[in-house]
C-alpha atoms as a PDB file:
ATOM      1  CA  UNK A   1       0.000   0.000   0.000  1.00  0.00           C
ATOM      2  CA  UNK A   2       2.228   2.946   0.497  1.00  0.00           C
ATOM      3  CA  UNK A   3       2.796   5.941  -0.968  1.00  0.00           C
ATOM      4  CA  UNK A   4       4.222   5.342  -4.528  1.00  0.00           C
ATOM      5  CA  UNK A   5       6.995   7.949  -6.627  1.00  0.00           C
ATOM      6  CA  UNK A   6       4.364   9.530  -9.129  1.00  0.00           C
ATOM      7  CA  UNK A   7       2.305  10.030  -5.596  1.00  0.00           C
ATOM      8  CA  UNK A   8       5.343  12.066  -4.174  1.00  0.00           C
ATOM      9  CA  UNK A   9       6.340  14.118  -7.443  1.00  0.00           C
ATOM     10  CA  UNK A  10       2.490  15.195  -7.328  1.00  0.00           C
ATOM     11  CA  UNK A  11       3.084  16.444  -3.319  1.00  0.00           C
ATOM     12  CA  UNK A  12       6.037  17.972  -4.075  1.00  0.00           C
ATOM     13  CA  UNK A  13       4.956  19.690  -7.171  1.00  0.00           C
ATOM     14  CA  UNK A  14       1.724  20.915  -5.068  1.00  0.00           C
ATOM     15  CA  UNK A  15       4.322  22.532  -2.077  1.00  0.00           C
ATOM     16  CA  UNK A  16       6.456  23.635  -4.440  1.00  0.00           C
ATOM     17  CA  UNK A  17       3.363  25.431  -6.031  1.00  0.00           C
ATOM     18  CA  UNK A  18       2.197  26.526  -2.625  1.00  0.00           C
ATOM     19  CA  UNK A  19       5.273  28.143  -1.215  1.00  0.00           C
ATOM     20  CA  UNK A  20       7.634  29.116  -4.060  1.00  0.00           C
ATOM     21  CA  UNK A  21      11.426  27.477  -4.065  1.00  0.00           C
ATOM     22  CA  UNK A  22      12.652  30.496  -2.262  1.00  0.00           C
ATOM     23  CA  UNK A  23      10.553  30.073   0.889  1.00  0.00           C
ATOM     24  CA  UNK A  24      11.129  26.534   0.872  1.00  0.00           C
ATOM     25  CA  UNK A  25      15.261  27.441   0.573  1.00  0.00           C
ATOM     26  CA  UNK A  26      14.705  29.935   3.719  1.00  0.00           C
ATOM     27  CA  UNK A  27      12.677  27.194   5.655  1.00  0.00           C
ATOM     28  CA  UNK A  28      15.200  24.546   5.099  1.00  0.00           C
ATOM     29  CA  UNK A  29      17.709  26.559   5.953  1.00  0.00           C
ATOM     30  CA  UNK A  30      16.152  27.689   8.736  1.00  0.00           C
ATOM     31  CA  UNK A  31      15.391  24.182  10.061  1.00  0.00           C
ATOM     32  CA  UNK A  32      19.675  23.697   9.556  1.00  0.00           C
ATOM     33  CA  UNK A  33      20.354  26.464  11.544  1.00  0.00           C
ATOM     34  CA  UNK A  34      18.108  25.466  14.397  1.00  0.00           C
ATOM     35  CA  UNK A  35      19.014  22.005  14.391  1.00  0.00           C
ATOM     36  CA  UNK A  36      22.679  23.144  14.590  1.00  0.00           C
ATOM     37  CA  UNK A  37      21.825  25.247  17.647  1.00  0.00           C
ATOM     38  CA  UNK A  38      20.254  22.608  18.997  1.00  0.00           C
ATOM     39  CA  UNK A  39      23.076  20.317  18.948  1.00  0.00           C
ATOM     40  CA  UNK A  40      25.683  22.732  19.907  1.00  0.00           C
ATOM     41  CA  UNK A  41      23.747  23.704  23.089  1.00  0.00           C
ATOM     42  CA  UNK A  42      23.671  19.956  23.730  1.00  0.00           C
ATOM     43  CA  UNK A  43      27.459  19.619  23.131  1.00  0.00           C
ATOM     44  CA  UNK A  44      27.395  22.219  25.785  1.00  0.00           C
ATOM     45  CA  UNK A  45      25.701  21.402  28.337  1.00  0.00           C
ATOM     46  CA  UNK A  46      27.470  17.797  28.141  1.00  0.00           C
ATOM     47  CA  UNK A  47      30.472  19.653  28.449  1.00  0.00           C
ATOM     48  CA  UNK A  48      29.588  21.531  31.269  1.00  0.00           C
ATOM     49  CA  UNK A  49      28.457  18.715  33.510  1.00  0.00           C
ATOM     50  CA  UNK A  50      31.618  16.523  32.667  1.00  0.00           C
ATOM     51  CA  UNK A  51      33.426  20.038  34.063  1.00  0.00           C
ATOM     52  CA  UNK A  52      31.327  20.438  37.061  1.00  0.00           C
ATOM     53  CA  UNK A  53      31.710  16.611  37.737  1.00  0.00           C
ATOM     54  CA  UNK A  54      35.473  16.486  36.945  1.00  0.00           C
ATOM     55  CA  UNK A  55      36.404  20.447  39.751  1.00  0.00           C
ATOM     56  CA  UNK A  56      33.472  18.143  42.292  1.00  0.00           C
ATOM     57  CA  UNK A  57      35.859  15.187  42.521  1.00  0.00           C
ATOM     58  CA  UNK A  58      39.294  17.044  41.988  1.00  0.00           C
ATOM     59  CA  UNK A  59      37.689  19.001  45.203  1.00  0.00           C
ATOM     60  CA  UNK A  60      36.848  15.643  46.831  1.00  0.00           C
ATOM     61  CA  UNK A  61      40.393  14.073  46.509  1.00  0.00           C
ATOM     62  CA  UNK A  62      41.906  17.062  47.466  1.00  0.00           C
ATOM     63  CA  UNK A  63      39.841  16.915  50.736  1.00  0.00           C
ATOM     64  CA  UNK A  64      40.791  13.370  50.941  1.00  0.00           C
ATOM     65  CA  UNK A  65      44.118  14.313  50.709  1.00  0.00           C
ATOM     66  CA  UNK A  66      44.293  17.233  53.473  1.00  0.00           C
ATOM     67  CA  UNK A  67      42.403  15.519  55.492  1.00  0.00           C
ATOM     68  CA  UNK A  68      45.291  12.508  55.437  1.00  0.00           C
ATOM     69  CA  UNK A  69      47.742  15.204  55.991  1.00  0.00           C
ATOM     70  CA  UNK A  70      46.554  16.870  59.200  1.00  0.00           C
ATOM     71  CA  UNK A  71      45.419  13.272  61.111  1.00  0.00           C
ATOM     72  CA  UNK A  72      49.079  12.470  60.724  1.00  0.00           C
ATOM     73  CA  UNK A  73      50.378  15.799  62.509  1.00  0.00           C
ATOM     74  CA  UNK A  74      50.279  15.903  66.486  1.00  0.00           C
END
């Protein structure tokens, strides 16, 4: 059952019709752009949890590590 080529060509030639090529250029690109956003901001905030993770357990072992230091003084 699905939808065959000649069915598609039709659709596209109606859109096409509807919107004119340069609206459809500015809405792809459009899409592109927020998509890339989208994935940067992602990259980001990734980022910047491995970095808040990574200073919250440099912190920890450097606790660790005073805290050896002064139960060995008298």
């Amino acid at each position: 059952m699905g939808i065959s080529p000649w069915q598609l060509i039709i659709l596209l030639v109606i859109v096409v019709l509807l919107f004119g090529t340069k609206r459809l250029r500015n809405m792809g690109s459009d899409l592109g752009n927020a998509v890339k956003g989208f994935k940067k901001s992602m990259n980001d905030e990734a980022d910047n949890k491995d970095d808040k993770e990574k200073k919250k357990e440099s912190l920890q072992d450097k606790e660790q590590h005073d805290d050896s230091d002064t139960s060995g003084k008298p």
